[in-house]
Every structure is written in C-alpha cells, then in structure tokens.
PDB file of N, CA and C in Angstrom:
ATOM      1  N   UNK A   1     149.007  93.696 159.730  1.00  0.00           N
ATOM      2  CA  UNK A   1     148.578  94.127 160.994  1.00  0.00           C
ATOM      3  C   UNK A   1     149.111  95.482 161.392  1.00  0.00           C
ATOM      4  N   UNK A   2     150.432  95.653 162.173  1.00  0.00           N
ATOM      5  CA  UNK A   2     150.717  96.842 162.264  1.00  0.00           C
ATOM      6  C   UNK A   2     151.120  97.623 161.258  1.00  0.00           C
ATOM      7  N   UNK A   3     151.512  97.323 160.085  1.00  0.00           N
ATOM      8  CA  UNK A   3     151.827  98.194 158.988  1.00  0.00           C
ATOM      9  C   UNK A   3     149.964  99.296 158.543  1.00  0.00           C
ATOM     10  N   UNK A   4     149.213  98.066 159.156  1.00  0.00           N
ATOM     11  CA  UNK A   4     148.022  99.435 158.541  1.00  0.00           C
ATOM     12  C   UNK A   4     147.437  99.454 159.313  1.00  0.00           C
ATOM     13  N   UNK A   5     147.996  99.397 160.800  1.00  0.00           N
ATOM     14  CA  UNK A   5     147.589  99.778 162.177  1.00  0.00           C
ATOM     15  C   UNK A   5     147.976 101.535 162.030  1.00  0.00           C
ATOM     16  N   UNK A   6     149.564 101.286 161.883  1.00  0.00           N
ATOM     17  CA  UNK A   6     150.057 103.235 161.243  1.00  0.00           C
ATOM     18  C   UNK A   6     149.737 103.901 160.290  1.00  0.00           C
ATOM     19  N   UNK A   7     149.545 103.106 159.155  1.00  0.00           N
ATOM     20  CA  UNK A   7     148.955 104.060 157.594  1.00  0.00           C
ATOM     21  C   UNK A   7     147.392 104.271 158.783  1.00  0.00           C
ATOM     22  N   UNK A   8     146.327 103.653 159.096  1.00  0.00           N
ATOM     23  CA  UNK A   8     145.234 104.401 159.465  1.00  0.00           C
ATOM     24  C   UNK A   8     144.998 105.562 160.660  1.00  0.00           C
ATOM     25  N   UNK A   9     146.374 104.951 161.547  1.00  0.00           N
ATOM     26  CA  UNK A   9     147.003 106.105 162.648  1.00  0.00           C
ATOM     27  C   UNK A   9     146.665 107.628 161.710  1.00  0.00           C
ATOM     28  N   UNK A  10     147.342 107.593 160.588  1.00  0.00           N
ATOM     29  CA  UNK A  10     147.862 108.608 160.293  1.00  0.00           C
ATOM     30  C   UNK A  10     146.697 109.598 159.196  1.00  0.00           C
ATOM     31  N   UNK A  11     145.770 108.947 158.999  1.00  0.00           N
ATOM     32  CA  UNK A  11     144.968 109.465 158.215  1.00  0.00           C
ATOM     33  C   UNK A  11     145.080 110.203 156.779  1.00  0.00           C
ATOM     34  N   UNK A  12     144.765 111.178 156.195  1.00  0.00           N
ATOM     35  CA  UNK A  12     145.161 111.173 154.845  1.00  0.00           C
ATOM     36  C   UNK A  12     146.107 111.685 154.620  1.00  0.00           C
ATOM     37  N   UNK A  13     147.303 111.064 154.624  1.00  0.00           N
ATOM     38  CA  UNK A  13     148.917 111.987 154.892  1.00  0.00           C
ATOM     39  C   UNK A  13     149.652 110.962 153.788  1.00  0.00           C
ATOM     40  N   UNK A  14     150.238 111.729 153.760  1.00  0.00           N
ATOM     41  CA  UNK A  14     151.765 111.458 152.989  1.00  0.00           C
ATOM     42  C   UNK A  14     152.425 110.138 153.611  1.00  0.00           C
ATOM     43  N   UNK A  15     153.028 109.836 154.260  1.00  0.00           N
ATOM     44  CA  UNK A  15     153.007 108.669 155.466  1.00  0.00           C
ATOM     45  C   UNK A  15     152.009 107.210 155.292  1.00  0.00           C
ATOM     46  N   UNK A  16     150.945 107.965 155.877  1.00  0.00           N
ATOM     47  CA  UNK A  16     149.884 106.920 154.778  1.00  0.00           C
ATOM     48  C   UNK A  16     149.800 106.255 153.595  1.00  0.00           C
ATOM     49  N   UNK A  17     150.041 107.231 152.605  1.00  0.00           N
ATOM     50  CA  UNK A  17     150.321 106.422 151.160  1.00  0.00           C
ATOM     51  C   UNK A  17     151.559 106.039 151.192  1.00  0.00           C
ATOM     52  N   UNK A  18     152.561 106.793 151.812  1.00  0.00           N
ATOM     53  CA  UNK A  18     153.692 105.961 151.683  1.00  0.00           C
ATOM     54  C   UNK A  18     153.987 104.461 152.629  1.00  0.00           C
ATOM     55  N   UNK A  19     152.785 104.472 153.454  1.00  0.00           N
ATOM     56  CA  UNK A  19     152.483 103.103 154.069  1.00  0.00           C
ATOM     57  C   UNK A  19     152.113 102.053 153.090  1.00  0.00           C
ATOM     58  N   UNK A  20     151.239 102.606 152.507  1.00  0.00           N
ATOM     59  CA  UNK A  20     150.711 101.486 151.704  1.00  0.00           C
ATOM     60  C   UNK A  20     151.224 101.444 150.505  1.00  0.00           C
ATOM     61  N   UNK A  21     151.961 101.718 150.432  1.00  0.00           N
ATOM     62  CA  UNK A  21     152.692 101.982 148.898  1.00  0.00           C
ATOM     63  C   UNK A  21     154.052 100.456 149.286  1.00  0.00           C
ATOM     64  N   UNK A  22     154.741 100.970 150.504  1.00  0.00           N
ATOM     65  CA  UNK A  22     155.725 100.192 151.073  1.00  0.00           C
ATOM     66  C   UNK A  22     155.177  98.662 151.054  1.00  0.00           C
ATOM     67  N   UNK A  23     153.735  98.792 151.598  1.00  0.00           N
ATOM     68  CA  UNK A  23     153.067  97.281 151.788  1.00  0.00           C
ATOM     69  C   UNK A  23     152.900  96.678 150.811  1.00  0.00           C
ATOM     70  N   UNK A  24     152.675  97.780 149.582  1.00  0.00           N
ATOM     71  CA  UNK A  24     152.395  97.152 148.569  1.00  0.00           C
ATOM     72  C   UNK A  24     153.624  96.809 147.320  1.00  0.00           C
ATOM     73  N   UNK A  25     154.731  97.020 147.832  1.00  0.00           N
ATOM     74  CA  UNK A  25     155.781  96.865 146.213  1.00  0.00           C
ATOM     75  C   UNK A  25     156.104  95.246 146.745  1.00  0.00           C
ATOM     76  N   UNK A  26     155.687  94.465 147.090  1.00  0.00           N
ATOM     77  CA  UNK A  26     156.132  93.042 146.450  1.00  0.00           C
ATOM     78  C   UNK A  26     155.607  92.738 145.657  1.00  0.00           C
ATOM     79  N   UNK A  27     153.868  93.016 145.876  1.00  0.00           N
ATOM     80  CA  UNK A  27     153.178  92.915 144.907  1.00  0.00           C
ATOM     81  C   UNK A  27     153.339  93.215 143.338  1.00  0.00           C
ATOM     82  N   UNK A  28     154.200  94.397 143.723  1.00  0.00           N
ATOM     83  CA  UNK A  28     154.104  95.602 142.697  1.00  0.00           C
ATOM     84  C   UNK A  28     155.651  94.629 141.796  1.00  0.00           C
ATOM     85  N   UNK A  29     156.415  94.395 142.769  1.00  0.00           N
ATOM     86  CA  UNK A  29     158.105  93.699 141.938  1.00  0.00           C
ATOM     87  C   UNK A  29     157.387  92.589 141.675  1.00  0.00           C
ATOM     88  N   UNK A  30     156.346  91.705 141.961  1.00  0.00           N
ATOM     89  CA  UNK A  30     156.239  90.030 141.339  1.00  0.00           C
ATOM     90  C   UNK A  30     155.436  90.321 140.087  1.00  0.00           C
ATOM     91  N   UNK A  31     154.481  91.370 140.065  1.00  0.00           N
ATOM     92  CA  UNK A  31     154.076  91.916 138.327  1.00  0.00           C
ATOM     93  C   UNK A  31     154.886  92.286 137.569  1.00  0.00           C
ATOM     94  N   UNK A  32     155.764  92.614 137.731  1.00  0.00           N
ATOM     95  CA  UNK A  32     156.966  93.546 137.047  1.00  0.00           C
ATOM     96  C   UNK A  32     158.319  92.351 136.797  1.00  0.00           C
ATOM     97  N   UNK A  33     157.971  91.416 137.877  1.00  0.00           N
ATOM     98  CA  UNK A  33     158.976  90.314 137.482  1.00  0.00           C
ATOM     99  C   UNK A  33     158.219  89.062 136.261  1.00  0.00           C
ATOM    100  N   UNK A  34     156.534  89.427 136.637  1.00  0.00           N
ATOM    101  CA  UNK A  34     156.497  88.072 135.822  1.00  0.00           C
ATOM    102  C   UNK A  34     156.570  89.000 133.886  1.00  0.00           C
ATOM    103  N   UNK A  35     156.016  90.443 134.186  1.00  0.00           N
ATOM    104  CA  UNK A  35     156.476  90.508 133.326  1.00  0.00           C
ATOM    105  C   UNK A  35     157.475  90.474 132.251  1.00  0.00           C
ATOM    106  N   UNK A  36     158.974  90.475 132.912  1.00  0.00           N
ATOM    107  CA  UNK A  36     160.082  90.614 132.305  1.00  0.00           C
ATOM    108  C   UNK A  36     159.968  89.127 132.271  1.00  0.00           C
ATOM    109  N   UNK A  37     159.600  88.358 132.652  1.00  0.00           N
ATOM    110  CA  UNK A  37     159.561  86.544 132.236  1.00  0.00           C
ATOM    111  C   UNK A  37     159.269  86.816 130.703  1.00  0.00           C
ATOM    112  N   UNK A  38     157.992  87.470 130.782  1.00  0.00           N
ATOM    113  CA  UNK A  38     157.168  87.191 129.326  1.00  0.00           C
ATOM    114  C   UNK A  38     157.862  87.970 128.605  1.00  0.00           C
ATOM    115  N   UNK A  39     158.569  89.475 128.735  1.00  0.00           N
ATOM    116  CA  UNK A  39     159.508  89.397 127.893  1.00  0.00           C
ATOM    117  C   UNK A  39     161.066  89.407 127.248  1.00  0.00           C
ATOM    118  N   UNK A  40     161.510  88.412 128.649  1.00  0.00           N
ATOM    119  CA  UNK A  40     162.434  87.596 127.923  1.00  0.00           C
ATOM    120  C   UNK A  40     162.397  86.562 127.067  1.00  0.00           C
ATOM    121  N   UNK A  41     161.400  85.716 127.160  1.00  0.00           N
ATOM    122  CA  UNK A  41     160.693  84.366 126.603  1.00  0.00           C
ATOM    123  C   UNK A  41     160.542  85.213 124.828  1.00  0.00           C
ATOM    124  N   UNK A  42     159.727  86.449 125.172  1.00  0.00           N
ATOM    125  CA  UNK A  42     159.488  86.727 123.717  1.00  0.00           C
ATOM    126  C   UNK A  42     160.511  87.314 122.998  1.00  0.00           C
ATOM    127  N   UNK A  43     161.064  88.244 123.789  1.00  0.00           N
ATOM    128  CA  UNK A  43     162.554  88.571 122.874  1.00  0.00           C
ATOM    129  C   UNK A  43     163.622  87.370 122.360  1.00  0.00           C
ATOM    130  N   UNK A  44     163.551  86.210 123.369  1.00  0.00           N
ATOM    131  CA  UNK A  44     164.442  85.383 122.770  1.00  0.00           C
ATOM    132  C   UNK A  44     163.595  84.650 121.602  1.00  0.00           C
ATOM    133  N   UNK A  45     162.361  84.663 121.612  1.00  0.00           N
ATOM    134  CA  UNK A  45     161.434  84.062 120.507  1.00  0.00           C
ATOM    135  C   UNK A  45     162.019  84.750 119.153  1.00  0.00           C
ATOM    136  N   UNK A  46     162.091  86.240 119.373  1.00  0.00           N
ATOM    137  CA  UNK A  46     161.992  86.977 118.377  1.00  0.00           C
ATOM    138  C   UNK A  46     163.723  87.173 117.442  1.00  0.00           C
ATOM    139  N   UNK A  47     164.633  87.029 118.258  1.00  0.00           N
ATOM    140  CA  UNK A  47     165.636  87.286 118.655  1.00  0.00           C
ATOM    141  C   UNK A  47     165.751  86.403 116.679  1.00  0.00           C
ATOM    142  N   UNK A  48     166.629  86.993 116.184  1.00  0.00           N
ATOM    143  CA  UNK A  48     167.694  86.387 114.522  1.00  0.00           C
ATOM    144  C   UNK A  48     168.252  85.166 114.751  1.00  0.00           C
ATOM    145  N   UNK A  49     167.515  83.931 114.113  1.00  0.00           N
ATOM    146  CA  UNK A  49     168.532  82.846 114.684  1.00  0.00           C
ATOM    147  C   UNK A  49     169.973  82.885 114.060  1.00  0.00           C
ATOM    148  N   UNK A  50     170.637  83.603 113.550  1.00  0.00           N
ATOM    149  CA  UNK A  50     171.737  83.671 113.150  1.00  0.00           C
ATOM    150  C   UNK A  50     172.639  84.277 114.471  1.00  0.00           C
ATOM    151  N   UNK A  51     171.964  84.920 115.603  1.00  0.00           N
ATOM    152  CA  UNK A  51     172.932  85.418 116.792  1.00  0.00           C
ATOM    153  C   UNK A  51     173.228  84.190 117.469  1.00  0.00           C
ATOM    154  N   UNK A  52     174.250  83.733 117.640  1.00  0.00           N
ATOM    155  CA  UNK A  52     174.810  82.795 118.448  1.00  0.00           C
ATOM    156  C   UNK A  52     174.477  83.183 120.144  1.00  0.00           C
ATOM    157  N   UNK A  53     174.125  84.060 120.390  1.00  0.00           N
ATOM    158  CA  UNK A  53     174.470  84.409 121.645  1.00  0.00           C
ATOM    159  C   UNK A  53     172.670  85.200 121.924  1.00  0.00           C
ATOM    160  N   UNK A  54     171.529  84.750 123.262  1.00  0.00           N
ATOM    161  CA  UNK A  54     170.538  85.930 123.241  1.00  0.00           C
ATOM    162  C   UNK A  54     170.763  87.245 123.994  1.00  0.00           C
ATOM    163  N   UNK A  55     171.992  87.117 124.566  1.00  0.00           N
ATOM    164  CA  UNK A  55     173.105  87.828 125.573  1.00  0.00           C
ATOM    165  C   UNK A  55     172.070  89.186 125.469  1.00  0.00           C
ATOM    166  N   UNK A  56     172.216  90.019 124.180  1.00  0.00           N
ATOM    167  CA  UNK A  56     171.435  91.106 123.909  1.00  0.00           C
ATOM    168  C   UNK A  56     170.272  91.358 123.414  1.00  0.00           C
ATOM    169  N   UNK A  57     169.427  90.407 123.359  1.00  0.00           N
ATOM    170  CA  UNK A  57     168.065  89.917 123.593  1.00  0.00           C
ATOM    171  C   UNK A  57     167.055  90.133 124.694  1.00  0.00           C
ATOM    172  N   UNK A  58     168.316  89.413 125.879  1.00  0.00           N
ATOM    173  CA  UNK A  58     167.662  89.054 127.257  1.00  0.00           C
ATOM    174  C   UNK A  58     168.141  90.678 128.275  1.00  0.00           C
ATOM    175  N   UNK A  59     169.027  91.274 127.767  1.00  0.00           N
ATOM    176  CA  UNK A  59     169.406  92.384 128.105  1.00  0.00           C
ATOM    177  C   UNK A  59     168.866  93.543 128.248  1.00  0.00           C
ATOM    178  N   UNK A  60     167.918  93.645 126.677  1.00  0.00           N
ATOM    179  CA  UNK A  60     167.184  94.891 126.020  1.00  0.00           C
ATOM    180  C   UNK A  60     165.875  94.241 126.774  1.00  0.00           C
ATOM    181  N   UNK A  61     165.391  93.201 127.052  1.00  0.00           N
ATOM    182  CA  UNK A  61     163.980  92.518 127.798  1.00  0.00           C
ATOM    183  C   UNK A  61     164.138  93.356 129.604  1.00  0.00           C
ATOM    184  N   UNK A  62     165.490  92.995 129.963  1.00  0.00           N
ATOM    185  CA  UNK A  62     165.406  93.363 131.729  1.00  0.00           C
ATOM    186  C   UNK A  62     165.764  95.196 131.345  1.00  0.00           C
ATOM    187  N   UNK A  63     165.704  95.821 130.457  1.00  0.00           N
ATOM    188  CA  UNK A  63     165.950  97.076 130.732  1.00  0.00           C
ATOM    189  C   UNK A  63     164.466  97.935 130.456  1.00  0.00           C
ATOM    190  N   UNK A  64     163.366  97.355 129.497  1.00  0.00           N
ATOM    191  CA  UNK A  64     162.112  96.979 129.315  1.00  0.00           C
ATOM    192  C   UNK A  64     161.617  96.884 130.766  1.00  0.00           C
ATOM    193  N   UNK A  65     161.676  96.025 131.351  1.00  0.00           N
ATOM    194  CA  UNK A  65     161.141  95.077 132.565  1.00  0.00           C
ATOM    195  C   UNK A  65     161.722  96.721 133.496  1.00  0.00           C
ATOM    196  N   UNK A  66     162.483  97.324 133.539  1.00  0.00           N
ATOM    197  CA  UNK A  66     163.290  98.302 134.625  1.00  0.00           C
ATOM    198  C   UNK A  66     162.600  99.447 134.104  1.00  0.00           C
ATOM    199  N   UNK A  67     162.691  99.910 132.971  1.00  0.00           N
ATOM    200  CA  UNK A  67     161.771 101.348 132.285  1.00  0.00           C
ATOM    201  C   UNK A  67     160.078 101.076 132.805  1.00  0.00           C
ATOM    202  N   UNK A  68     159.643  99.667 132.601  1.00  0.00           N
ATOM    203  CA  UNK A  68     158.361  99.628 133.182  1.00  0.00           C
ATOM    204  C   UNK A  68     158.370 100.355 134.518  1.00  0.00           C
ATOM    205  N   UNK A  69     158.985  99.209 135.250  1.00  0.00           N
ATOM    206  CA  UNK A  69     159.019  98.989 137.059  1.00  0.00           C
ATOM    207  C   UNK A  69     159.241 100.670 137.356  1.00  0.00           C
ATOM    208  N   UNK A  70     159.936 101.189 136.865  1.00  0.00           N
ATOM    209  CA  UNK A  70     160.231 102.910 137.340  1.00  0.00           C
ATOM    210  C   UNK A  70     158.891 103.482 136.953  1.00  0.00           C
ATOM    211  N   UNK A  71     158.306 103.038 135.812  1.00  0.00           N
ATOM    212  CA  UNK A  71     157.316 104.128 135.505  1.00  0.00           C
ATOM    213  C   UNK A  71     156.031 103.806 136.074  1.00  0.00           C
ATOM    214  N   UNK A  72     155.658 102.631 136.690  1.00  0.00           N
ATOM    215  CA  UNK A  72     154.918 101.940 137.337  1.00  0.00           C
ATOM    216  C   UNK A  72     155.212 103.067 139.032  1.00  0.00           C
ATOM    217  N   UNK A  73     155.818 102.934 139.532  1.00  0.00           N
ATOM    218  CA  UNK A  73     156.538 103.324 140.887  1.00  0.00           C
ATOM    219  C   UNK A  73     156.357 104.980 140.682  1.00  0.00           C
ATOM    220  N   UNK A  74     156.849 105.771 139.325  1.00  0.00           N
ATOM    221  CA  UNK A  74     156.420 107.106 139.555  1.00  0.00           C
ATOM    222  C   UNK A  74     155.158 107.443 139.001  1.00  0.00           C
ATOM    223  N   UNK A  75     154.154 106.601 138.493  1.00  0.00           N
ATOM    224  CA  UNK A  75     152.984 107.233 138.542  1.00  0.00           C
ATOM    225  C   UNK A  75     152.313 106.772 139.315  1.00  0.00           C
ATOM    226  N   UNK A  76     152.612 105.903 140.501  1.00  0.00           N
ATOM    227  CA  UNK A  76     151.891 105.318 141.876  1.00  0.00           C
ATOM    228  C   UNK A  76     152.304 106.969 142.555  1.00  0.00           C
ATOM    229  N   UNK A  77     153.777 107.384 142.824  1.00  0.00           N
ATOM    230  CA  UNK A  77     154.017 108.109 143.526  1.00  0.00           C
ATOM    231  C   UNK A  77     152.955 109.328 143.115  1.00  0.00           C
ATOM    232  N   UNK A  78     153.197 110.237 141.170  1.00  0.00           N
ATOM    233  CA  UNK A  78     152.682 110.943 141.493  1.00  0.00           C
ATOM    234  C   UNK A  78     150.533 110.902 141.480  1.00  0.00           C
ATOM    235  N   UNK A  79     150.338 109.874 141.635  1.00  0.00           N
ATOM    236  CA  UNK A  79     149.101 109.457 141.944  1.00  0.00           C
ATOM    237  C   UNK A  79     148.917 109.687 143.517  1.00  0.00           C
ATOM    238  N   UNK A  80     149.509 109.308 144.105  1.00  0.00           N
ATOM    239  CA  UNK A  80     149.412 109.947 145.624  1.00  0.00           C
ATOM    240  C   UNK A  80     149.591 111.305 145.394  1.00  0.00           C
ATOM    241  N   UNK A  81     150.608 112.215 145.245  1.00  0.00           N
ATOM    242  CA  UNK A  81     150.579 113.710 145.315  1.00  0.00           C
ATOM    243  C   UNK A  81     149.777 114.038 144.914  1.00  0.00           C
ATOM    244  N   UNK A  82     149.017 113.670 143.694  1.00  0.00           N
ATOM    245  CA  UNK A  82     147.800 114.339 143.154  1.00  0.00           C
ATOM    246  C   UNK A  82     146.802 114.316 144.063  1.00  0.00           C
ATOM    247  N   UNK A  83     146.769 113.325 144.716  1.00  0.00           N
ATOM    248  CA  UNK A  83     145.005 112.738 146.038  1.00  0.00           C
ATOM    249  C   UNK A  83     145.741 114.193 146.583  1.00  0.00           C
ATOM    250  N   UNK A  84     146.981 113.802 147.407  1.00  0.00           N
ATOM    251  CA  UNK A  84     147.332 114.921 148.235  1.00  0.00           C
ATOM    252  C   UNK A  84     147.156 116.467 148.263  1.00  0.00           C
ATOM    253  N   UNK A  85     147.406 116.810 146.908  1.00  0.00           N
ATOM    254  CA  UNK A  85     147.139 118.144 146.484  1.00  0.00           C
ATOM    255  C   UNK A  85     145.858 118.698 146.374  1.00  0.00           C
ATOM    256  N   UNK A  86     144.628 117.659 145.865  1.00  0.00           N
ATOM    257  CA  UNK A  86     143.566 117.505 145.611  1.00  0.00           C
ATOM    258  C   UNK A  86     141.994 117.583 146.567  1.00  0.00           C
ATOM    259  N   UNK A  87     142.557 116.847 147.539  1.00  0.00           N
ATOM    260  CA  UNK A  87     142.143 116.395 148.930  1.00  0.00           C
ATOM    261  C   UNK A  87     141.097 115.852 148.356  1.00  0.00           C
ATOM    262  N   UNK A  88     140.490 114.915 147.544  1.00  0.00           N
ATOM    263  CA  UNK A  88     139.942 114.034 147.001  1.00  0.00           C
ATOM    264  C   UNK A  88     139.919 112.979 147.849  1.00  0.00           C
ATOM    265  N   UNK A  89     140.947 112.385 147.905  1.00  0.00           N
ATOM    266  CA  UNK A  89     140.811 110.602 149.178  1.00  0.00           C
ATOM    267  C   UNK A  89     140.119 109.742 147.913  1.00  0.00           C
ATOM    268  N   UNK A  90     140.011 109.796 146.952  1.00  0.00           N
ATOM    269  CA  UNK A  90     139.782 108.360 145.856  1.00  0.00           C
ATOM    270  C   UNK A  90     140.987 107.608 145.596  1.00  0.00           C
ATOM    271  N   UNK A  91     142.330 108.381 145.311  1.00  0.00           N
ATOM    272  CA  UNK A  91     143.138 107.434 144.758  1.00  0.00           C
ATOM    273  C   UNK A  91     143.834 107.020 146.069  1.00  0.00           C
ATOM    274  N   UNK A  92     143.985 107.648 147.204  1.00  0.00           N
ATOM    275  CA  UNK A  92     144.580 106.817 148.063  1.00  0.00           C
ATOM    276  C   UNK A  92     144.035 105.591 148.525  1.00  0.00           C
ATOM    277  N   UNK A  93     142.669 105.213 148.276  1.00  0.00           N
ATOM    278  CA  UNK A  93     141.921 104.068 147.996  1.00  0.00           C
ATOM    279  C   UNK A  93     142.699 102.848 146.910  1.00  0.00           C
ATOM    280  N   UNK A  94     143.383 103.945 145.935  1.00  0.00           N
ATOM    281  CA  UNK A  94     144.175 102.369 145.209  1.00  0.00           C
ATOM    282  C   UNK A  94     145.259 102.276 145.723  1.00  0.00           C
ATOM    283  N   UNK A  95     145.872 103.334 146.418  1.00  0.00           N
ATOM    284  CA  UNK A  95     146.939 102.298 146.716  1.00  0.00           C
ATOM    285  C   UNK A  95     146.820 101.075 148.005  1.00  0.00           C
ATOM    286  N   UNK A  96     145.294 101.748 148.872  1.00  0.00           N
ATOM    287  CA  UNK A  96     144.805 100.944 149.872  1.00  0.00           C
ATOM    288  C   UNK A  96     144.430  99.227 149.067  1.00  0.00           C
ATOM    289  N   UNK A  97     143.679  99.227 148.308  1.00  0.00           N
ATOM    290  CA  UNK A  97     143.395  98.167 147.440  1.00  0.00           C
ATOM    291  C   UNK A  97     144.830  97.211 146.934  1.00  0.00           C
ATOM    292  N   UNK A  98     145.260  98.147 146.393  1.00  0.00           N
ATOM    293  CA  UNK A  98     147.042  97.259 146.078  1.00  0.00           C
ATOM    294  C   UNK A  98     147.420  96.568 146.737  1.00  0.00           C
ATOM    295  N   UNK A  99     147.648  97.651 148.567  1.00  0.00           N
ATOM    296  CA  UNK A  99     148.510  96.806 149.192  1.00  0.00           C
ATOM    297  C   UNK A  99     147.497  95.927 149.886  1.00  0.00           C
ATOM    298  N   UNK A 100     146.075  95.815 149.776  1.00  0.00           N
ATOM    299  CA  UNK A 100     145.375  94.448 150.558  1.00  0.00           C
ATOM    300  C   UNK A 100     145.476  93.429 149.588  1.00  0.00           C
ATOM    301  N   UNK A 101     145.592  93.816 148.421  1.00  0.00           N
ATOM    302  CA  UNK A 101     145.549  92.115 147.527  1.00  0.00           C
ATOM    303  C   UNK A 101     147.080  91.851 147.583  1.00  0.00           C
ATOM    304  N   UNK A 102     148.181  92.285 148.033  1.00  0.00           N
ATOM    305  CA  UNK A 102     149.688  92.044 147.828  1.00  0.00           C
ATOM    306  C   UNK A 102     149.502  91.058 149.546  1.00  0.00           C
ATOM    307  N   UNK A 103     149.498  91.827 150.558  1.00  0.00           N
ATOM    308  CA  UNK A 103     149.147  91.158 151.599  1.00  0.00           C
ATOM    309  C   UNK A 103     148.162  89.714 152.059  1.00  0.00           C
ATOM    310  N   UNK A 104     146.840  90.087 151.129  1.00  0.00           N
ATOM    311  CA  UNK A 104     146.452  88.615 151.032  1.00  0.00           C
ATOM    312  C   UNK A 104     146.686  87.675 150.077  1.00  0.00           C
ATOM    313  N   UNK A 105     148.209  87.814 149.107  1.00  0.00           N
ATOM    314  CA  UNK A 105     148.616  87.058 148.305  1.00  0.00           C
ATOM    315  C   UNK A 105     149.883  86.401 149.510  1.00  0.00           C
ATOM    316  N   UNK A 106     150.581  87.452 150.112  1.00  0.00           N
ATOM    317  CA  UNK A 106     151.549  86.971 150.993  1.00  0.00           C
ATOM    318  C   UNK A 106     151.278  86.178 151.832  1.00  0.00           C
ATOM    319  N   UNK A 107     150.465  86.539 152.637  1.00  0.00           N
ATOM    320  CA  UNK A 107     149.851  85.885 153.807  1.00  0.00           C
ATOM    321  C   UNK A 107     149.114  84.259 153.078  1.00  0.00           C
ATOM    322  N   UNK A 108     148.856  84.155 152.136  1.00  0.00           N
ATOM    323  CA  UNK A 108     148.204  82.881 151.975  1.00  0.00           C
ATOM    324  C   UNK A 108     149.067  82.133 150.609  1.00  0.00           C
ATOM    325  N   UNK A 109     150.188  82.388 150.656  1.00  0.00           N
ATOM    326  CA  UNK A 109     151.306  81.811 150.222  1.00  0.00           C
ATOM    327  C   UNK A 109     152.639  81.323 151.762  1.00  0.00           C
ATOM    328  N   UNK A 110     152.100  81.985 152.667  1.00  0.00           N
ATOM    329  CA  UNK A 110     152.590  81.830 154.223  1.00  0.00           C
ATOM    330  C   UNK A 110     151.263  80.605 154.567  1.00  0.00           C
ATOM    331  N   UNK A 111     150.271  80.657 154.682  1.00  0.00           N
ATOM    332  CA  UNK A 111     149.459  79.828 154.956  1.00  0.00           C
ATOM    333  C   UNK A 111     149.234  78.352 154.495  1.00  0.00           C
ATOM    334  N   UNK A 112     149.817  78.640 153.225  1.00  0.00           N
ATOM    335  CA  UNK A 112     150.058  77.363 152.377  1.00  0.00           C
ATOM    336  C   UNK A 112     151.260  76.787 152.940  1.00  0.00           C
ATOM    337  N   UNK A 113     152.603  77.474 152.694  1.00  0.00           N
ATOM    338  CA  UNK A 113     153.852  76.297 153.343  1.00  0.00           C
ATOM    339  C   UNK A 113     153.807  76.233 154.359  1.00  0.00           C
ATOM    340  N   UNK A 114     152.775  76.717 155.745  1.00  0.00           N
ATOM    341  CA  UNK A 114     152.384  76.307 157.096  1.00  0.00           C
ATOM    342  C   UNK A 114     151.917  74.766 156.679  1.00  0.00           C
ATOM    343  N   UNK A 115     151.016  74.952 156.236  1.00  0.00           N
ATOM    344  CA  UNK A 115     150.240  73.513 155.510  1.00  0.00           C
ATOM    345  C   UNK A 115     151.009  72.198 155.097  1.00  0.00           C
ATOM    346  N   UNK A 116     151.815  72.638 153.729  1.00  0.00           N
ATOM    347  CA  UNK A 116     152.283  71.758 153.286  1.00  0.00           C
ATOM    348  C   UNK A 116     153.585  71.271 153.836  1.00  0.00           C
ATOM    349  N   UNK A 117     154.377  72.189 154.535  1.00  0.00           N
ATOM    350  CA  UNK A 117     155.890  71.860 155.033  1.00  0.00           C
ATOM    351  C   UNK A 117     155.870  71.075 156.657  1.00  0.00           C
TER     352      UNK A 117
END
C-alpha cells in the first residue's frame, strides 16, 4: 500500500526504483535462500566420502549462495541506472513486476496464517 503509494509519488526517479527494489528483496533473499538449499544438498551430495566432516562443503555452498545474492543485487542496481541514464522506463517495469509478485507472495502467506491460526 504505502510503499507504492511513494515509489508512484515519485515517478521515474531513483527513489522509485529504490522503492521497489526495497519491496522487493524478500523476494529477492527467499530465491537466493532456496537456492543455497539446493546447493548445500548438492555439495554435500558431491562432497569425498572419505571427509569426515561437510564443514567445507557446506561452507564453499553459502559463499556460492553470497557471490550469487551480491551479483543478483548489483545487476538489479545497475539495471536501474541504466533505465535512469537511458530514460527508457522498460526496466524500471522489472523491478515494478518483482516487487508485485514478492508482495503478493507475502501478503497471501499473511492471508493464509489469518486462516489457518
């Protein structure tokens, strides 16, 4: 509601994408988390059964999972500067798109334990 009551206040600005950018990183950390699921699961798959320990398995997986999540986050960022520089208005459309499917994932994961609890 009010979070893109102000990103539309503000029109094609810097502010704006950084509205919807903000709205959108849960979305953005629960992809980036389920990924490091899948590869911890596979590094420990892969992992020498002779290591007693997946200690450095599961280690080299969350630093994977962190090199993603950063590079995910700076080509969102410089994907906005580019609209910005550009004055195009297409890609600030994805980050508009992002943060409505992150929001109607939230909101109806809120709607559900209204329900069930």
């Amino acid at each position: 509601g009010t979070d893109y009551n102000f990103a539309s206040r503000q029109g094609r600005s810097w502010f704006a994408i950084l509205s919807y950018l903000f709205i959108s990183l849960p979305g953005i950390v629960l992809a980036v988390t389920a990924i490091q699921k899948f590869l911890t699961k596979l590094s420990v798959k892969c992992c020498p059964k002779r290591v007693v320990s997946n200690v450095g398995c599961i280690v080299f997986s969350n630093i994977m999972a962190a090199i993603l999540m950063s590079g995910v986050m700076t080509g969102l960022i410089w994907l906005s500067i580019w609209d910005l520089l550009t004055n195009d208005g297409s890609r600030m459309l994805v980050m508009y798109y992002i943060s409505i499917l992150t929001a109607t994932y939230i909101l109806g994961v809120k709607i559900l334990g209204v329900f069930l609890h």
